[in-house]
C-alpha atoms as a PDB file:
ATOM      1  CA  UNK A   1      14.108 -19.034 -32.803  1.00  0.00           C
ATOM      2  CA  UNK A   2      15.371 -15.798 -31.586  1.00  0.00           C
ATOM      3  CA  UNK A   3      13.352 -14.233 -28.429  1.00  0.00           C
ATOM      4  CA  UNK A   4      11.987 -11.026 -28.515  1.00  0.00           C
ATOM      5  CA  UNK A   5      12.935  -8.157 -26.373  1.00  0.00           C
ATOM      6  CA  UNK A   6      11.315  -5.340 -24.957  1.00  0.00           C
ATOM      7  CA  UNK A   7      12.058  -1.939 -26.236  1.00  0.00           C
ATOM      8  CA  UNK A   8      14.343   0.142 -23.584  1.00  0.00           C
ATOM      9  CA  UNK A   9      10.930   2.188 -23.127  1.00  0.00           C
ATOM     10  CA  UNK A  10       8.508  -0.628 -22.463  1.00  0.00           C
ATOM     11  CA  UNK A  11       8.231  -0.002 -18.785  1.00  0.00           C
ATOM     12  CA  UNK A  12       7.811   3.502 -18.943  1.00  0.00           C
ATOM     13  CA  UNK A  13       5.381   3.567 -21.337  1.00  0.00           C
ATOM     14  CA  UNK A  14       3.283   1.777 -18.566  1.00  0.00           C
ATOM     15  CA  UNK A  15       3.342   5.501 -16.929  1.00  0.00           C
ATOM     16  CA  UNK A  16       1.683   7.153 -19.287  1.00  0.00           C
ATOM     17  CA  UNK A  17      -1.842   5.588 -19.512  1.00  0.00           C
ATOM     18  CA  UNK A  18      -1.406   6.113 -15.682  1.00  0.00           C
ATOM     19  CA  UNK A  19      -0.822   9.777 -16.248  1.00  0.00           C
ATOM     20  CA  UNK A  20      -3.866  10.339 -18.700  1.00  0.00           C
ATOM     21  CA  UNK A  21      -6.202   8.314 -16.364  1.00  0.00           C
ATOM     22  CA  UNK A  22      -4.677  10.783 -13.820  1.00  0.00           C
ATOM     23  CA  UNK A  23      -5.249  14.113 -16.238  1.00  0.00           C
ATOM     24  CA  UNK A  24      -8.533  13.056 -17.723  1.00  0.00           C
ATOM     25  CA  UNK A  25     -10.365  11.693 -14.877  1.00  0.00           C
ATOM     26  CA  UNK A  26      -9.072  13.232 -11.340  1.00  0.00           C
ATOM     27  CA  UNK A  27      -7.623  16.273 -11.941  1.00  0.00           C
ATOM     28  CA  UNK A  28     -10.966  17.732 -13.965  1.00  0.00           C
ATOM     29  CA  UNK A  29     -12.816  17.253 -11.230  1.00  0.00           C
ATOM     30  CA  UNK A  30     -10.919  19.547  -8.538  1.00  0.00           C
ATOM     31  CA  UNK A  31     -10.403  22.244 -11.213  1.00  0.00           C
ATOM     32  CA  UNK A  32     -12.860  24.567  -9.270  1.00  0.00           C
ATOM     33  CA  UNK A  33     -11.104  24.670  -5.626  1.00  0.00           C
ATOM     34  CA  UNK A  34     -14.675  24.349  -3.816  1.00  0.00           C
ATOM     35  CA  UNK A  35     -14.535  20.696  -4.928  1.00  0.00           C
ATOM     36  CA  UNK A  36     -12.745  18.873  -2.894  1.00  0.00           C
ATOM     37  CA  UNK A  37     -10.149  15.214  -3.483  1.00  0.00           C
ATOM     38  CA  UNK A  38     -11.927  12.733  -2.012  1.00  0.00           C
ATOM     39  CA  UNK A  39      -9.773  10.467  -1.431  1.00  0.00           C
ATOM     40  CA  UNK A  40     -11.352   7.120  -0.616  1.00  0.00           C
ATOM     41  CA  UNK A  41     -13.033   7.261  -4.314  1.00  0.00           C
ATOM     42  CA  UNK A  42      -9.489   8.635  -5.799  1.00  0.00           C
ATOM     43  CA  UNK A  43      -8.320   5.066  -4.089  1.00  0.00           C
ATOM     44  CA  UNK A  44     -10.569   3.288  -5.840  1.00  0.00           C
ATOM     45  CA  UNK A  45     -10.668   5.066  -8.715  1.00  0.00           C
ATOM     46  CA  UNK A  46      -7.140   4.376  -9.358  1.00  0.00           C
ATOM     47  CA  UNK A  47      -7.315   0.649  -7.833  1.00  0.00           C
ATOM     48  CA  UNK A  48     -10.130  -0.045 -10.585  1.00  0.00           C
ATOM     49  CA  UNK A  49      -7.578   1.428 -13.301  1.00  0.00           C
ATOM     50  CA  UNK A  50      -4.640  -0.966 -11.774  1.00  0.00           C
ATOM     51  CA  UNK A  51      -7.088  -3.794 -12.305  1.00  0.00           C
ATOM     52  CA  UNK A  52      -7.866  -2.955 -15.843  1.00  0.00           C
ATOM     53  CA  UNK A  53      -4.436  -2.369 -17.118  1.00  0.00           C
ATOM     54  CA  UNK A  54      -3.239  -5.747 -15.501  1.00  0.00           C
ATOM     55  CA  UNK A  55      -6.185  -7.317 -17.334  1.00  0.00           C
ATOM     56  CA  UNK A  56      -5.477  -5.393 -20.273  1.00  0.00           C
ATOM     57  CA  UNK A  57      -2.263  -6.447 -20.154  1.00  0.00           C
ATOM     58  CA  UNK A  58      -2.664 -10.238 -19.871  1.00  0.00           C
ATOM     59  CA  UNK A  59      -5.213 -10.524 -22.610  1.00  0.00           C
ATOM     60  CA  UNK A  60      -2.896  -8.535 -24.994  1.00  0.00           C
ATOM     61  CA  UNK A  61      -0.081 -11.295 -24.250  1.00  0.00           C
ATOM     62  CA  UNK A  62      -2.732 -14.579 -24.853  1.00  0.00           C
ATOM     63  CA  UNK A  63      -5.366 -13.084 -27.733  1.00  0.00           C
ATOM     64  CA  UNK A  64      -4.862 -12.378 -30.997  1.00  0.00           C
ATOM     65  CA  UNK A  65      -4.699  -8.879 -32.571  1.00  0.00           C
ATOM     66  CA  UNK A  66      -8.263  -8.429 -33.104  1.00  0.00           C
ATOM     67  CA  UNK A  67      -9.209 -10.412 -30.093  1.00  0.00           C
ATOM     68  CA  UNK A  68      -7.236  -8.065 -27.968  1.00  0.00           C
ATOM     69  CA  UNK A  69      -8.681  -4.923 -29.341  1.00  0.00           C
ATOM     70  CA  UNK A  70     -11.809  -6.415 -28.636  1.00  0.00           C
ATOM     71  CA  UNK A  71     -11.307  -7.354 -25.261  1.00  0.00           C
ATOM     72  CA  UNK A  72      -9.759  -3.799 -24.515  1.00  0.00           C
ATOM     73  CA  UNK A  73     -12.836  -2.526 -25.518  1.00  0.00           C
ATOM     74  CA  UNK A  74     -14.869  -4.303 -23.355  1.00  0.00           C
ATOM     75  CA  UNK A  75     -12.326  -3.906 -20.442  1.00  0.00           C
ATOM     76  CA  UNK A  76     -12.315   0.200 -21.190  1.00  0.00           C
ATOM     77  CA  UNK A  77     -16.190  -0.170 -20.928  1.00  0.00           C
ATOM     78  CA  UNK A  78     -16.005  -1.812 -17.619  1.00  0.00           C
ATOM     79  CA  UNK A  79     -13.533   0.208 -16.080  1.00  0.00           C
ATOM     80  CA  UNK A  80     -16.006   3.089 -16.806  1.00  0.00           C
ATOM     81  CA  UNK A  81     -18.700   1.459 -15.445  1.00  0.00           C
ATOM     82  CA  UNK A  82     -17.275   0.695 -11.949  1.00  0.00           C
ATOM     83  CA  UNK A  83     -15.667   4.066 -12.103  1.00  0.00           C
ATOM     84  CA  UNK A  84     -19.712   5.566 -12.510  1.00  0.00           C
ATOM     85  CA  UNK A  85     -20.967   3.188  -9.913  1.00  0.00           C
ATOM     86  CA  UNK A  86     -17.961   4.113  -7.534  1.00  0.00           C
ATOM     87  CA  UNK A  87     -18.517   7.984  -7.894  1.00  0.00           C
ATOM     88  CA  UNK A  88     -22.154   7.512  -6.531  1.00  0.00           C
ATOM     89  CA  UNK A  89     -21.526   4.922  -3.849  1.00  0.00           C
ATOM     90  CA  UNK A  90     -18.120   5.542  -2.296  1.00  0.00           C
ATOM     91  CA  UNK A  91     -18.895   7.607   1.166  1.00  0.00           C
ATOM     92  CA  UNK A  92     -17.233  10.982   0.951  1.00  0.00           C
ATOM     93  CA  UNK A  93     -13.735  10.131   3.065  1.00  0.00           C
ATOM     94  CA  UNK A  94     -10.783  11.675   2.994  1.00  0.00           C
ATOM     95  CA  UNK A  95     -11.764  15.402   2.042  1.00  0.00           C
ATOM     96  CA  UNK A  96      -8.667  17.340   0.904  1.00  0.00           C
ATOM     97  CA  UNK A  97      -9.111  21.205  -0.848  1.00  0.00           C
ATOM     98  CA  UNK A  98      -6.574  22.237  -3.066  1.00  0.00           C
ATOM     99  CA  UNK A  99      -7.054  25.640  -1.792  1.00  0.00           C
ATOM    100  CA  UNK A 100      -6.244  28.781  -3.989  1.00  0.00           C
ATOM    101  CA  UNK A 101      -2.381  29.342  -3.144  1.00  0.00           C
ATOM    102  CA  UNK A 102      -1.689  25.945  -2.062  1.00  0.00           C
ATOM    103  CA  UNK A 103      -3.476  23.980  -4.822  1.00  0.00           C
ATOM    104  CA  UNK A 104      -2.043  26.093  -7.456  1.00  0.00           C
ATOM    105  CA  UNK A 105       1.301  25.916  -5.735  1.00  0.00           C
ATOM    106  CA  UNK A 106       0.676  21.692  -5.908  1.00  0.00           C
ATOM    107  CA  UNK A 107      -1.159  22.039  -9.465  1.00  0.00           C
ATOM    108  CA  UNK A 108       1.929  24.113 -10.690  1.00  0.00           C
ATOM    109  CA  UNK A 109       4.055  21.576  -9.197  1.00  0.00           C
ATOM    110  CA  UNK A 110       2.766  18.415 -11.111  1.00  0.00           C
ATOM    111  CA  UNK A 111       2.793  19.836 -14.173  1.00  0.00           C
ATOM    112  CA  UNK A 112       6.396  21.077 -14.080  1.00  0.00           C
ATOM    113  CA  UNK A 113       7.408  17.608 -12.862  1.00  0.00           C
ATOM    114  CA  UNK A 114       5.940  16.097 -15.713  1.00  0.00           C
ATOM    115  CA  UNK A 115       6.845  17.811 -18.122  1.00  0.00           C
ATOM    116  CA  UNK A 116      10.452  17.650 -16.838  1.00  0.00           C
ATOM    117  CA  UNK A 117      10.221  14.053 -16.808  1.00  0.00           C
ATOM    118  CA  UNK A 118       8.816  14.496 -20.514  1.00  0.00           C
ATOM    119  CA  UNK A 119      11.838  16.228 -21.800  1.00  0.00           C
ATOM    120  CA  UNK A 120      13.943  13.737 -19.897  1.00  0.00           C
ATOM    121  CA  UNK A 121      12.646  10.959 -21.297  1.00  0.00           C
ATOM    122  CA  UNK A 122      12.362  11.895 -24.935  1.00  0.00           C
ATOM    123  CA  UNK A 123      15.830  12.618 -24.855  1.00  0.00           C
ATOM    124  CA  UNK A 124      16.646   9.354 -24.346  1.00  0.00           C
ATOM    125  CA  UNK A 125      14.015   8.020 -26.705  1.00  0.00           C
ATOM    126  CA  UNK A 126      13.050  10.131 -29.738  1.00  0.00           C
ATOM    127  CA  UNK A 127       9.539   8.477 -30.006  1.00  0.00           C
ATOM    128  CA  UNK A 128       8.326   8.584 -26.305  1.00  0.00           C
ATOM    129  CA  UNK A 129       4.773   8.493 -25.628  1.00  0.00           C
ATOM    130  CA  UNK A 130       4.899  11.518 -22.857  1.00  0.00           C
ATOM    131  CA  UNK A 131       4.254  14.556 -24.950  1.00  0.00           C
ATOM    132  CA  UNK A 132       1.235  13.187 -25.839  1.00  0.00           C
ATOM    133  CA  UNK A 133       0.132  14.474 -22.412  1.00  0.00           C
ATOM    134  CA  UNK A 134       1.528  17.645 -22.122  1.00  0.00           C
ATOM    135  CA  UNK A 135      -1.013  19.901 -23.970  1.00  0.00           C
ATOM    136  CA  UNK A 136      -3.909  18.180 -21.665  1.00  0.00           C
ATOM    137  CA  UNK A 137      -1.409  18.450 -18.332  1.00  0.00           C
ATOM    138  CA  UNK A 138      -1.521  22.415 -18.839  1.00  0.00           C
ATOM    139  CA  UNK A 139      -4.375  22.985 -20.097  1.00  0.00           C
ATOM    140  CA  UNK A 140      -5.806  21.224 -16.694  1.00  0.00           C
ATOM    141  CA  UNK A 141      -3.153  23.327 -15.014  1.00  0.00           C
ATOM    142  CA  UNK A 142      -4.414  26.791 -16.936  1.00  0.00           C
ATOM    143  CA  UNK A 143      -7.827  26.044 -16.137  1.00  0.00           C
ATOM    144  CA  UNK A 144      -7.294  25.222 -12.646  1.00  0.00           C
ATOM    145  CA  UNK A 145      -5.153  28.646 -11.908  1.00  0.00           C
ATOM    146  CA  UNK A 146      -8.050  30.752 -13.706  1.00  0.00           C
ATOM    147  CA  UNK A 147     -10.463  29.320 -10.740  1.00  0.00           C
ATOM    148  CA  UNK A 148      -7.656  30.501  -7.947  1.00  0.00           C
ATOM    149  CA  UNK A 149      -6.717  33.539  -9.183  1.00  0.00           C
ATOM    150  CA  UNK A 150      -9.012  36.252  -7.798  1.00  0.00           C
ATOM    151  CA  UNK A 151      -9.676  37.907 -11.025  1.00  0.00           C
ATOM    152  CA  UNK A 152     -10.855  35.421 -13.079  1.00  0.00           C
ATOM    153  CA  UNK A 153     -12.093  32.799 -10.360  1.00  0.00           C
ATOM    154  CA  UNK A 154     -15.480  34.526 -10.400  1.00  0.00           C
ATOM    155  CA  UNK A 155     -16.098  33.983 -13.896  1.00  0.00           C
ATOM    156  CA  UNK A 156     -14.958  29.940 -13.688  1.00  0.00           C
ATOM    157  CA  UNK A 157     -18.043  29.201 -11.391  1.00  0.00           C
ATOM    158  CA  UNK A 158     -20.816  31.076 -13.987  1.00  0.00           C
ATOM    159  CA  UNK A 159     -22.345  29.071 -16.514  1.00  0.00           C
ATOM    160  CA  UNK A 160     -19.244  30.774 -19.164  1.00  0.00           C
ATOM    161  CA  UNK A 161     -16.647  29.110 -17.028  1.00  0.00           C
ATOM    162  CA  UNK A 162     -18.420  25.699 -17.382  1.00  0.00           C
ATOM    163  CA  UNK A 163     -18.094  25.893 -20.986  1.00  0.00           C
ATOM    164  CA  UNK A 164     -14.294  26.947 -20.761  1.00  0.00           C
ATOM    165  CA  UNK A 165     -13.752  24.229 -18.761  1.00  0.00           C
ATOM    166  CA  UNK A 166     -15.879  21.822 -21.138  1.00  0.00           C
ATOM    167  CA  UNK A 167     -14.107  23.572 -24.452  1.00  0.00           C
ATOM    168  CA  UNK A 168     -10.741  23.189 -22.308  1.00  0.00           C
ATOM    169  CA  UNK A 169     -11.380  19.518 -21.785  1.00  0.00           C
ATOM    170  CA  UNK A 170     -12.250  18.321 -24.780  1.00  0.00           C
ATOM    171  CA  UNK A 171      -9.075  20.531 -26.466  1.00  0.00           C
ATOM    172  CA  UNK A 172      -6.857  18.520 -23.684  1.00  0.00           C
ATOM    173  CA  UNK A 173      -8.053  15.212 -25.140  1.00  0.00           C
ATOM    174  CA  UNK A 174      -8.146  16.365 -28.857  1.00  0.00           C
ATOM    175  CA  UNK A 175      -4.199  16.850 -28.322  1.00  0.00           C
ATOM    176  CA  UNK A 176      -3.688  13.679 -26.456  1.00  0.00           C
ATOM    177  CA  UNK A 177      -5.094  11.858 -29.976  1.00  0.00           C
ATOM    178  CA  UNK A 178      -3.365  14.132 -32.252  1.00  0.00           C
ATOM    179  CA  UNK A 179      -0.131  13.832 -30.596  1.00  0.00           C
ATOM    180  CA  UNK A 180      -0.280  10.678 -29.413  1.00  0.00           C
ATOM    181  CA  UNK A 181      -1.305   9.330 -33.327  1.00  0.00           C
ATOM    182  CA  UNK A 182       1.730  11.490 -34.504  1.00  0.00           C
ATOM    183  CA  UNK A 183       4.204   9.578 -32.383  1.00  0.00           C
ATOM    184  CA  UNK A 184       2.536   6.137 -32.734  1.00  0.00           C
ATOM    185  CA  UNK A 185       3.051   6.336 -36.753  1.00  0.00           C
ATOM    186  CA  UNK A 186       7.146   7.323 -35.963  1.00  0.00           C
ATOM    187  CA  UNK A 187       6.974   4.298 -33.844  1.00  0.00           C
ATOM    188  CA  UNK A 188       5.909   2.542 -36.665  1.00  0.00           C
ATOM    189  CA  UNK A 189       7.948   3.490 -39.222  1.00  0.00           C
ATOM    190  CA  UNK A 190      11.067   2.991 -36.733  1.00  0.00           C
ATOM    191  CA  UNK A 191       9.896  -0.625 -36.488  1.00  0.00           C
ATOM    192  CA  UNK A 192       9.601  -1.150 -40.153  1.00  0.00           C
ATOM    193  CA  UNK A 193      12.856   0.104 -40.814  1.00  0.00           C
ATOM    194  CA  UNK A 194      14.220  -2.288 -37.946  1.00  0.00           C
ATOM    195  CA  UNK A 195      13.022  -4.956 -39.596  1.00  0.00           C
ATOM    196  CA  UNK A 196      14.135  -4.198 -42.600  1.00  0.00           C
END
């Protein structure tokens, strides 16, 4: 009986959920720079999403395939559930504004580190799960500069800027499944062709 090994990317695939928990849950909500990181909840916030993915991660190893899609359901549900209690009874600690030229300068930042890492990364491995991210990392970004740039930050607190944010959301997570299915089938089909 031969043993298994990890692909070369295992372990850095464990960054990306951490990235999209990151893009779709934190950085949303300090688009608008009057809303402030708090970071006590940010703490827990991420401490619940450690807790999950360790779960996650143990009950993919023990259960079977439909077992463990199962049980990642009901983790996902939990982890939003704690996340919803949290962000109504964690005190507001740990204030920090990403302030027009600073948090764009910080915003900017992140999203050129990431998607330097990206291209790193995929030129090592072909079928790397980190461009999956990179059309909801700017669009996050994009939206975030329109509400520090003088402007157009007037229109991104009117009822029209809520939608562009909503409409710029859901576009960021639409790519995140498009892309992200694209490069799980290539996955696939490189693992049937190892095998055969």
């Amino acid at each position: 009986m031969t043993k298994q090994t990890k692909p070369q990317w295992w372990s850095w695939d464990l960054l990306v959920p951490l990235l999209i928990f990151t893009l779709g849950t934190i950085l949303p909500s300090v688009i608008l720079p009057a809303v402030p990181f708090q970071l006590l909840l940010v703490a827990v916030q991420y401490g619940l999403f450690v807790i999950a993915m360790a779960l996650g991660l143990w009950l993919t190893q023990r259960a079977s395939a439909r077992g463990s899609i199962i049980g990642w359901l009901v983790i996902i549900i939990g982890l939003l559930v704690a996340m919803w209690i949290a962000a109504r009874t964690v005190p507001a600690m740990g204030l920090v504004y990403l302030t027009r030229v600073g948090g764009s300068i910080a915003l900017l930042l992140f999203a050129v580190i990431v998607t330097g890492l990206t291209w790193w990364h995929q030129r090592r491995h072909a079928n790397s799960w980190f461009p999956a991210i990179l059309g909801s990392l700017w669009i996050t970004t994009l939206l975030a500069l329109l509400a520090r740039i003088p402007l157009t930050s007037s229109l991104m607190v009117t009822s029209a800027g809520s939608w562009l944010i909503a409409l710029g959301t859901i576009l960021g997570d639409v790519s995140v499944l498009v892309i992200g299915w694209h490069i799980w089938i290539a996955r696939q089909n490189e693992q049937g062709q190892d095998q055969s």
